[in-house]
PDB file of N, CA and C in Angstrom:
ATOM      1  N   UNK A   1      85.169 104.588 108.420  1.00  0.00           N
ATOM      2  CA  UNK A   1      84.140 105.166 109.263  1.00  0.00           C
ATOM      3  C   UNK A   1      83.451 104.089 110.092  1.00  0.00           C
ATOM      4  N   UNK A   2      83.458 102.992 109.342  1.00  0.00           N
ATOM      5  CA  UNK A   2      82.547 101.767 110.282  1.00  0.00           C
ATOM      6  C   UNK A   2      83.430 101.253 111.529  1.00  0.00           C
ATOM      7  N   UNK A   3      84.669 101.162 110.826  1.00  0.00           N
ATOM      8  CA  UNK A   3      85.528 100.785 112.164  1.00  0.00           C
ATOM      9  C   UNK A   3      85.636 101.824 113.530  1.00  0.00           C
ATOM     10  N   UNK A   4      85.710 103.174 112.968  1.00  0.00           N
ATOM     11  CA  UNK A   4      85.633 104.443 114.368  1.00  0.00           C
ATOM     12  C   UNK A   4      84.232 104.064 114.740  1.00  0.00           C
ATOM     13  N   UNK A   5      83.299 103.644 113.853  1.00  0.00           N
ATOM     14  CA  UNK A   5      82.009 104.011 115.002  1.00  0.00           C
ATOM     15  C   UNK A   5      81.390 102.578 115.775  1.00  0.00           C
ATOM     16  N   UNK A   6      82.949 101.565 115.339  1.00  0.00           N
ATOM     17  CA  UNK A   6      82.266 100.466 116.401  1.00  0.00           C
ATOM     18  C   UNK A   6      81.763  99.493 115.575  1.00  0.00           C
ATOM     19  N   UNK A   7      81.036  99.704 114.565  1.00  0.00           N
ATOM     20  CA  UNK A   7      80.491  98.286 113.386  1.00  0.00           C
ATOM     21  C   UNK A   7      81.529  98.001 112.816  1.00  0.00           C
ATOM     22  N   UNK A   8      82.096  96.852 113.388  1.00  0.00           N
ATOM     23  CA  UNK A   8      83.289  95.684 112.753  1.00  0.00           C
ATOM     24  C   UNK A   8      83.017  94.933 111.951  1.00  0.00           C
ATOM     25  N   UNK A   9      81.509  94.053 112.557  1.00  0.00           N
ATOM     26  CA  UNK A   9      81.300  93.323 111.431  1.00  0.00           C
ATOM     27  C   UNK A   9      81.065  93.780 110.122  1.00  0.00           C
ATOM     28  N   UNK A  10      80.744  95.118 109.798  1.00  0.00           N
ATOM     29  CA  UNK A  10      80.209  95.991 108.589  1.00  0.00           C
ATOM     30  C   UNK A  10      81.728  96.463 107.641  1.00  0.00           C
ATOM     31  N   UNK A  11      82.673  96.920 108.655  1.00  0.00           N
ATOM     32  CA  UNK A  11      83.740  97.302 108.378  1.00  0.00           C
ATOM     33  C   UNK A  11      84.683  95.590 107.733  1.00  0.00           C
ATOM     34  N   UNK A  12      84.836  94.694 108.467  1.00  0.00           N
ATOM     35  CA  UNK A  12      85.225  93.614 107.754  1.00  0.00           C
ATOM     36  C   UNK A  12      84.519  93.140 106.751  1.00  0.00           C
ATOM     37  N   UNK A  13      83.322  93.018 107.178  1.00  0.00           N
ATOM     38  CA  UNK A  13      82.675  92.584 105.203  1.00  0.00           C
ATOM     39  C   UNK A  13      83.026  93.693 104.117  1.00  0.00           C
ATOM     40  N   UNK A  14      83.333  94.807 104.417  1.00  0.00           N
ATOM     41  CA  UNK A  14      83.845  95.736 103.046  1.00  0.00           C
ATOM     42  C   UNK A  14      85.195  96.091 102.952  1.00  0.00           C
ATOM     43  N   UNK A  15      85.793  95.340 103.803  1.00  0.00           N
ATOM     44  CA  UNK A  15      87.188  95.247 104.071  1.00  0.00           C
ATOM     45  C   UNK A  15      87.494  94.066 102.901  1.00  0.00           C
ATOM     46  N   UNK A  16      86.759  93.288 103.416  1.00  0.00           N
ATOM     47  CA  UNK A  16      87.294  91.888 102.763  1.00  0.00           C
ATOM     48  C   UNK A  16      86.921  92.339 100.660  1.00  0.00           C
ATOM     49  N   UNK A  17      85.966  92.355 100.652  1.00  0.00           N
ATOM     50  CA  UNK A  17      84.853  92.900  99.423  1.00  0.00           C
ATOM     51  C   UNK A  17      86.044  94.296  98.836  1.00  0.00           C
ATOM     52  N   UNK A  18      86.678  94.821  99.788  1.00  0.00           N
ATOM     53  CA  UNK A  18      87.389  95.675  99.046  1.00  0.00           C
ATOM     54  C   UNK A  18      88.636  95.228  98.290  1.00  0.00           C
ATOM     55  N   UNK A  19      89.340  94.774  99.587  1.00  0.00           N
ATOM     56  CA  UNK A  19      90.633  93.520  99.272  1.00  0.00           C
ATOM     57  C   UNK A  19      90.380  93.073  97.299  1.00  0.00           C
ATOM     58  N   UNK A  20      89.632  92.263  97.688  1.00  0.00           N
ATOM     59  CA  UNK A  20      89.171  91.552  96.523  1.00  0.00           C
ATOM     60  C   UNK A  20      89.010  92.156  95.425  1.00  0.00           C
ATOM     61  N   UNK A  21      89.000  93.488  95.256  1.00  0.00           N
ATOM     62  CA  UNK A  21      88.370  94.380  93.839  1.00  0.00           C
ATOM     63  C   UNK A  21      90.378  94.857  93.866  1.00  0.00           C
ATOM     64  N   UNK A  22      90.684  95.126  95.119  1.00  0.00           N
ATOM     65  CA  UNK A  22      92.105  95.775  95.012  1.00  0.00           C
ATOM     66  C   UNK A  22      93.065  94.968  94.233  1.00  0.00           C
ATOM     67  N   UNK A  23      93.119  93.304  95.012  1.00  0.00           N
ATOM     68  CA  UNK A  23      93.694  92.299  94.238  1.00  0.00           C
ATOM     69  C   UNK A  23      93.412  92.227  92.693  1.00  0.00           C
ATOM     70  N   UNK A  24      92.384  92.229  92.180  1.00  0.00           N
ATOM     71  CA  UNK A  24      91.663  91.944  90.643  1.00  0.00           C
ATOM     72  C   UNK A  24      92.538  93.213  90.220  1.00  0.00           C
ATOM     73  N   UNK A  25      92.639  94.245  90.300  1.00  0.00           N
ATOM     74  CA  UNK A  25      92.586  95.386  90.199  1.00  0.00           C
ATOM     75  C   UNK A  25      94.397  95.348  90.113  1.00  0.00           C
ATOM     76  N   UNK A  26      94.828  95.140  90.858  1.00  0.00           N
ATOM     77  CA  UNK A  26      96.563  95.873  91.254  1.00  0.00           C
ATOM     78  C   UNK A  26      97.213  94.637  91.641  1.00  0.00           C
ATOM     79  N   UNK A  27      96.558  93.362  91.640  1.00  0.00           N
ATOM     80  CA  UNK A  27      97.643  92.120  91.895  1.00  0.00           C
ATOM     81  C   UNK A  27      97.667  91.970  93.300  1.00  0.00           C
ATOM     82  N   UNK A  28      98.253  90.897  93.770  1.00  0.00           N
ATOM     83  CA  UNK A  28      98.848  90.582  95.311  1.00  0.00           C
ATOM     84  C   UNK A  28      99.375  91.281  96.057  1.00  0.00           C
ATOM     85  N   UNK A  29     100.745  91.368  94.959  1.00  0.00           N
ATOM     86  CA  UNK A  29     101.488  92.287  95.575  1.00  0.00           C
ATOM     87  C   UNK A  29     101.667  93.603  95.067  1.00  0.00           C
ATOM     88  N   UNK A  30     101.341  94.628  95.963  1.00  0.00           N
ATOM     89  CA  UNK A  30     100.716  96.158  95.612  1.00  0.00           C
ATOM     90  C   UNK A  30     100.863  97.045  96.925  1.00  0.00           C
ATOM     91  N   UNK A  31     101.175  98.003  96.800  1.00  0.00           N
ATOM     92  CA  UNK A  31     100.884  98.782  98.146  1.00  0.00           C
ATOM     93  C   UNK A  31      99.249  98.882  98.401  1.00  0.00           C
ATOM     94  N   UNK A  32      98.606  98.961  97.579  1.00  0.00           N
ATOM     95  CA  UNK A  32      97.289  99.086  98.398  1.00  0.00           C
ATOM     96  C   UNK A  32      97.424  98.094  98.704  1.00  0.00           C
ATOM     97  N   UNK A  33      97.390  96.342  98.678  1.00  0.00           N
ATOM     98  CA  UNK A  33      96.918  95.568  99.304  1.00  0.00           C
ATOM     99  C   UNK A  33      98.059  95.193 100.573  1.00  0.00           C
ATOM    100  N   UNK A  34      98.977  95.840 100.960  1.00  0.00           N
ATOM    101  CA  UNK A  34      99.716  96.297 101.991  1.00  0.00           C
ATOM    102  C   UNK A  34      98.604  96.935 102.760  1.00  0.00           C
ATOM    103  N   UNK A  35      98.496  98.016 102.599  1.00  0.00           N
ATOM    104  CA  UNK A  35      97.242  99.100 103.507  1.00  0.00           C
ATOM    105  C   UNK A  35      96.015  98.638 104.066  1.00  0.00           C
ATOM    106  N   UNK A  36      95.614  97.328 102.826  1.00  0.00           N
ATOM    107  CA  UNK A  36      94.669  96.116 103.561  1.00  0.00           C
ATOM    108  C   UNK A  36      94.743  95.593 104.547  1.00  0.00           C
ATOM    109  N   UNK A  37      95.909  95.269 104.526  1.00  0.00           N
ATOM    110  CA  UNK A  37      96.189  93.948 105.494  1.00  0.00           C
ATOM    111  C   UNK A  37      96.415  94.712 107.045  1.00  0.00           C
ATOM    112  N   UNK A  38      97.360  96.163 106.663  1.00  0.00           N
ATOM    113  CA  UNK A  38      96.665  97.049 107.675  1.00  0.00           C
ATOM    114  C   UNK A  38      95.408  97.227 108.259  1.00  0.00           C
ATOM    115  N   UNK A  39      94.608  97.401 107.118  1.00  0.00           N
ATOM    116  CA  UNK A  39      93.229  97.722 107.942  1.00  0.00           C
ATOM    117  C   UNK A  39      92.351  96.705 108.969  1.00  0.00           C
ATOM    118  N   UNK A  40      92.901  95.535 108.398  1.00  0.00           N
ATOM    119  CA  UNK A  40      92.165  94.249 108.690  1.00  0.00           C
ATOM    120  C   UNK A  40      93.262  94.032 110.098  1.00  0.00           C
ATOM    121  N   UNK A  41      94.366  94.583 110.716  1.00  0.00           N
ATOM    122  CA  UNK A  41      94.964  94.533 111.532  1.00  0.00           C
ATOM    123  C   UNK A  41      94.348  95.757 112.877  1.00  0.00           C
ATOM    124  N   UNK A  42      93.954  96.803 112.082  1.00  0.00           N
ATOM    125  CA  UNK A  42      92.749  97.894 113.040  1.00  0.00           C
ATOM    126  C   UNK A  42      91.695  97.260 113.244  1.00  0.00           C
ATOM    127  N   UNK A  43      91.092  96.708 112.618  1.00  0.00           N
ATOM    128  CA  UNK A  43      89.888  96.307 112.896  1.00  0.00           C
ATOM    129  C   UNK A  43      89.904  95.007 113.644  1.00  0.00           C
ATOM    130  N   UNK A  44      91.164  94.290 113.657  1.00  0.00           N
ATOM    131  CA  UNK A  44      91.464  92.826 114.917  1.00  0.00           C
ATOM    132  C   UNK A  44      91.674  93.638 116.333  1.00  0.00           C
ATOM    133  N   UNK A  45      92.540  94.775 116.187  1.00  0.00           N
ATOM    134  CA  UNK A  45      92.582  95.161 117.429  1.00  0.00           C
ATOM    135  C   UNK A  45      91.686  95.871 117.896  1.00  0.00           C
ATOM    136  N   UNK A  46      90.759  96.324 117.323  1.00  0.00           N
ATOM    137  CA  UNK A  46      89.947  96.611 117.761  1.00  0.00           C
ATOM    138  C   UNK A  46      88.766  95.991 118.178  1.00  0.00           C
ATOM    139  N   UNK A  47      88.543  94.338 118.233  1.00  0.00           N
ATOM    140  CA  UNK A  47      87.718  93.151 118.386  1.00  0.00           C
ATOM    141  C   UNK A  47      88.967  93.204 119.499  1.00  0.00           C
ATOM    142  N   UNK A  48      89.614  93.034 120.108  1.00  0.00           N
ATOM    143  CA  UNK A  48      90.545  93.139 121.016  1.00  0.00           C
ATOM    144  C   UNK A  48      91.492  91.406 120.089  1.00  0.00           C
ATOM    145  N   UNK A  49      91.370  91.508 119.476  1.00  0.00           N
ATOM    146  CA  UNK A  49      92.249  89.912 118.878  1.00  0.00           C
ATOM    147  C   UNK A  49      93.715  90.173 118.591  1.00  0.00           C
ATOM    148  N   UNK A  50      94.420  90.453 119.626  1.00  0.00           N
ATOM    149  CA  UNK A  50      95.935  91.152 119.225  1.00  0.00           C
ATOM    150  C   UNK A  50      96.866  89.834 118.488  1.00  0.00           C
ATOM    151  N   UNK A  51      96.354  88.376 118.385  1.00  0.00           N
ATOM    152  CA  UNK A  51      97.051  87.742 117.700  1.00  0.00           C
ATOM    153  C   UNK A  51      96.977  87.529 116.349  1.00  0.00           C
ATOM    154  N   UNK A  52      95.481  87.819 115.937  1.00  0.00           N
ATOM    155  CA  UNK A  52      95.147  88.349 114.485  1.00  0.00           C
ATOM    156  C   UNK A  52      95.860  89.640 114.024  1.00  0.00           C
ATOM    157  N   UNK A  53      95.675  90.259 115.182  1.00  0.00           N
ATOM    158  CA  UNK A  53      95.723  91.812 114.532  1.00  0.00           C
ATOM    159  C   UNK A  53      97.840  91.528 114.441  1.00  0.00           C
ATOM    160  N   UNK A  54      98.401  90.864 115.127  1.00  0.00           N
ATOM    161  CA  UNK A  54      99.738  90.545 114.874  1.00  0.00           C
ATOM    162  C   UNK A  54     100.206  90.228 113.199  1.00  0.00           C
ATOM    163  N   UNK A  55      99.234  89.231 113.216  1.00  0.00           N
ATOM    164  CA  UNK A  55      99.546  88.468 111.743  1.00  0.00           C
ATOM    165  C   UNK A  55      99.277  89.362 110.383  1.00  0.00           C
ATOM    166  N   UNK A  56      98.287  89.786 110.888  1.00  0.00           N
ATOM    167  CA  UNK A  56      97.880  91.127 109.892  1.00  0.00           C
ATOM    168  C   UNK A  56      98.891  92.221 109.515  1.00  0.00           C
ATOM    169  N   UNK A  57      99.303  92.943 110.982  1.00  0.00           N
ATOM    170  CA  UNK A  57     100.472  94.059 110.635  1.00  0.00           C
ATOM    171  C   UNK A  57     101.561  93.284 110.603  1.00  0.00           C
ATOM    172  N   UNK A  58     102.199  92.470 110.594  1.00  0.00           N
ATOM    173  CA  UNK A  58     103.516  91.608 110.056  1.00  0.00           C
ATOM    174  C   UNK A  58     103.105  91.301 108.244  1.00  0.00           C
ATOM    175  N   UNK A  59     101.978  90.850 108.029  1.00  0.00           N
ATOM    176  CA  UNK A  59     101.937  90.763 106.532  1.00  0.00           C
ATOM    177  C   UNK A  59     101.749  92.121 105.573  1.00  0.00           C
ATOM    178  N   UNK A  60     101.273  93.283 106.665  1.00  0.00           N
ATOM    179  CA  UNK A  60     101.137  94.326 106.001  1.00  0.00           C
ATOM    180  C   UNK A  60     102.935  95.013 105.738  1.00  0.00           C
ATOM    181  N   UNK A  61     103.934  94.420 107.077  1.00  0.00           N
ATOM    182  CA  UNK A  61     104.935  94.927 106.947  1.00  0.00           C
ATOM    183  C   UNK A  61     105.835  94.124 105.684  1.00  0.00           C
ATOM    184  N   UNK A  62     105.626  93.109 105.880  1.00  0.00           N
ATOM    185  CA  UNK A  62     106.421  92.234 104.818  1.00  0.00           C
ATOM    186  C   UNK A  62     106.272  92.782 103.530  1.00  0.00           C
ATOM    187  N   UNK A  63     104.847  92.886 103.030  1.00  0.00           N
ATOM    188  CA  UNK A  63     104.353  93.474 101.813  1.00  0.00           C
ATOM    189  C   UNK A  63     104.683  94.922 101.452  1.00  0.00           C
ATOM    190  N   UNK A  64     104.752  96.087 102.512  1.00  0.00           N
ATOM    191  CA  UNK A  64     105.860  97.624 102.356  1.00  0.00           C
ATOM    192  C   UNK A  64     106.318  97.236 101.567  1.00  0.00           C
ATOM    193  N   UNK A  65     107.538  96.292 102.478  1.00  0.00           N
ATOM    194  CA  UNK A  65     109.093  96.483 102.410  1.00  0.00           C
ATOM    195  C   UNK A  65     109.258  95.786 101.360  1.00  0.00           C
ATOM    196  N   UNK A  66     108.282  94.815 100.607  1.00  0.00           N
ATOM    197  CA  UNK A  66     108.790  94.313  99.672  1.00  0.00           C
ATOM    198  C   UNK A  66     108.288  95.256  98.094  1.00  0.00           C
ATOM    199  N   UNK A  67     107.271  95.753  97.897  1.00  0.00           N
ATOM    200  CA  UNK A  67     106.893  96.813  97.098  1.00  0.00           C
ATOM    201  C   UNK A  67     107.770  98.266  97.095  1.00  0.00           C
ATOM    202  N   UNK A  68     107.925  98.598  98.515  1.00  0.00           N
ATOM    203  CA  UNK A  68     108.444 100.240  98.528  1.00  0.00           C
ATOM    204  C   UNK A  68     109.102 100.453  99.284  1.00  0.00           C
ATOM    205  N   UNK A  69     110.199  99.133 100.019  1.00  0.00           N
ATOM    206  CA  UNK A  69     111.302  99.134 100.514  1.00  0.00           C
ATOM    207  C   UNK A  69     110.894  99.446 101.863  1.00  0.00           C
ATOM    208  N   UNK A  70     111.608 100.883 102.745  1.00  0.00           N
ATOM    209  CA  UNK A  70     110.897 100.809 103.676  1.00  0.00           C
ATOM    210  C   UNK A  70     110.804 101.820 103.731  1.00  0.00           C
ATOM    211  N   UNK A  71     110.088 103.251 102.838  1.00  0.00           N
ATOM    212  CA  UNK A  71     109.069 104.070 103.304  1.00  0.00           C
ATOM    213  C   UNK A  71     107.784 103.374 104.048  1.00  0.00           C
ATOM    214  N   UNK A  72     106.862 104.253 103.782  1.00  0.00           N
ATOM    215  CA  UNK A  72     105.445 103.892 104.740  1.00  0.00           C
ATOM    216  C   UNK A  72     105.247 102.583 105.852  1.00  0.00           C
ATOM    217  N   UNK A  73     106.439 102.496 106.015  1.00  0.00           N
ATOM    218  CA  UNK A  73     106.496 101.361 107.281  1.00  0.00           C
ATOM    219  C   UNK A  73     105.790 101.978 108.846  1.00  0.00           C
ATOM    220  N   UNK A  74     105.901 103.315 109.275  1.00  0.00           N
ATOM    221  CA  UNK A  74     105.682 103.300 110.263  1.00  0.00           C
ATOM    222  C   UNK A  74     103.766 103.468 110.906  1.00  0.00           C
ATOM    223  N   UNK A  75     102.546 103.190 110.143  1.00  0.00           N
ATOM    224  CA  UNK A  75     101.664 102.831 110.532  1.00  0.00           C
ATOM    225  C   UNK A  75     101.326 101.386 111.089  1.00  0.00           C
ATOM    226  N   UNK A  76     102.181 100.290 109.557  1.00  0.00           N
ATOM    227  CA  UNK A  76     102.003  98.716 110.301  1.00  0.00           C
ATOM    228  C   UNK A  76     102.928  98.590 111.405  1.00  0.00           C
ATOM    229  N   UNK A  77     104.024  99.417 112.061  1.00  0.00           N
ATOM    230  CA  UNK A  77     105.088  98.926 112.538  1.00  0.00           C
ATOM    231  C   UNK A  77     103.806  99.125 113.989  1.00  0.00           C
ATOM    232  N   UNK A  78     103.466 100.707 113.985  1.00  0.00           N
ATOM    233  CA  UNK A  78     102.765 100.994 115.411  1.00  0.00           C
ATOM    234  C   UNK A  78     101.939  99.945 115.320  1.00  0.00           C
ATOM    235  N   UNK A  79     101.162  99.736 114.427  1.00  0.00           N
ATOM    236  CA  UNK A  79      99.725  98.287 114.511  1.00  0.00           C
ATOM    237  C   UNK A  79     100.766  97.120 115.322  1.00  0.00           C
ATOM    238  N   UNK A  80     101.478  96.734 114.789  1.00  0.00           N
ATOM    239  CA  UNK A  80     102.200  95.733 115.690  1.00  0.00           C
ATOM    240  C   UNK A  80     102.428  95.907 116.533  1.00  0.00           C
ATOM    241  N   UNK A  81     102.981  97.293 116.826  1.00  0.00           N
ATOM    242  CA  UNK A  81     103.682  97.139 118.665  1.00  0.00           C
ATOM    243  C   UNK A  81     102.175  97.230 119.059  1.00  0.00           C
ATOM    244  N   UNK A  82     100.920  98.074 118.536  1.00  0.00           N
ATOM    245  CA  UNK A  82     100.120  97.696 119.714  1.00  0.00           C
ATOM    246  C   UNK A  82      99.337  96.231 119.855  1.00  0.00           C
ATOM    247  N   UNK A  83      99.459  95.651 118.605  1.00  0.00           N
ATOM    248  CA  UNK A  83      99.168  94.081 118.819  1.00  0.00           C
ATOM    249  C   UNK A  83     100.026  93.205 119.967  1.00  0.00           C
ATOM    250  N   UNK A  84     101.167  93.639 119.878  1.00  0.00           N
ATOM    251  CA  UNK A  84     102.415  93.169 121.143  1.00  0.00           C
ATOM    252  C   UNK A  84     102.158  93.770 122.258  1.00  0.00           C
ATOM    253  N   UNK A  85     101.587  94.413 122.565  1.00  0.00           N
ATOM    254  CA  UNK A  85     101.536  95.187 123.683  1.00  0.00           C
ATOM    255  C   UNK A  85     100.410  94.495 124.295  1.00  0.00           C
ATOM    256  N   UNK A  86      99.523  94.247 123.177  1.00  0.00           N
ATOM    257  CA  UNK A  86      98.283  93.766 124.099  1.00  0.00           C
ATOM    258  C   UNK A  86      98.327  92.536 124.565  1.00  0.00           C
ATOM    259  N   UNK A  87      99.525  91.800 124.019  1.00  0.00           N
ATOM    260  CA  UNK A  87      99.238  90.873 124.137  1.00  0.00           C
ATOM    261  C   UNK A  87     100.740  90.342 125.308  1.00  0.00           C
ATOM    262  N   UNK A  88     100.956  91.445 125.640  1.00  0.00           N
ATOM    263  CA  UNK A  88     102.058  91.385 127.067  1.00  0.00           C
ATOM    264  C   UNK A  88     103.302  91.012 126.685  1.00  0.00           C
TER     265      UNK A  88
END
């Protein structure tokens, strides 16, 4: 909700704060902390930072495919093309 209404900085501090309970919680490597690295890739592109928001949906993709092969690939795949896109 913080990220649709524009507070990034609010949305990354409970981004990060979430991460952190997910990791303790389910380990490194996990599909939720896949979906993280997603979120933290919405919320770069949406600071307009398409080279963050790159690194983000590439680690969110790496992490899928390595947990759940390649179902749920196609949210980080779009985060990337629009990180690539923005960035020409």
């Amino acid at each position: 909700a913080y990220i649709e209404a524009g507070r990034l900085a609010e949305a990354e501090r409970l981004s990060v704060f979430l991460l952190d309970i997910r990791k303790a919680m389910y380990g490194k490597e996990h599909p939720m902390i896949a979906e993280m690295y997603g979120n933290f890739a919405f919320i770069s592109l949406k600071k307009d930072d398409a080279k963050t928001a790159e690194e983000y949906a590439r680690q969110s993709i790496a992490l899928w495919k390595k947990t759940s092969g390649y179902h749920h690939l196609g949210n980080a795949l779009t985060k990337l093309g629009n990180a690539l896109t923005m960035q020409q």
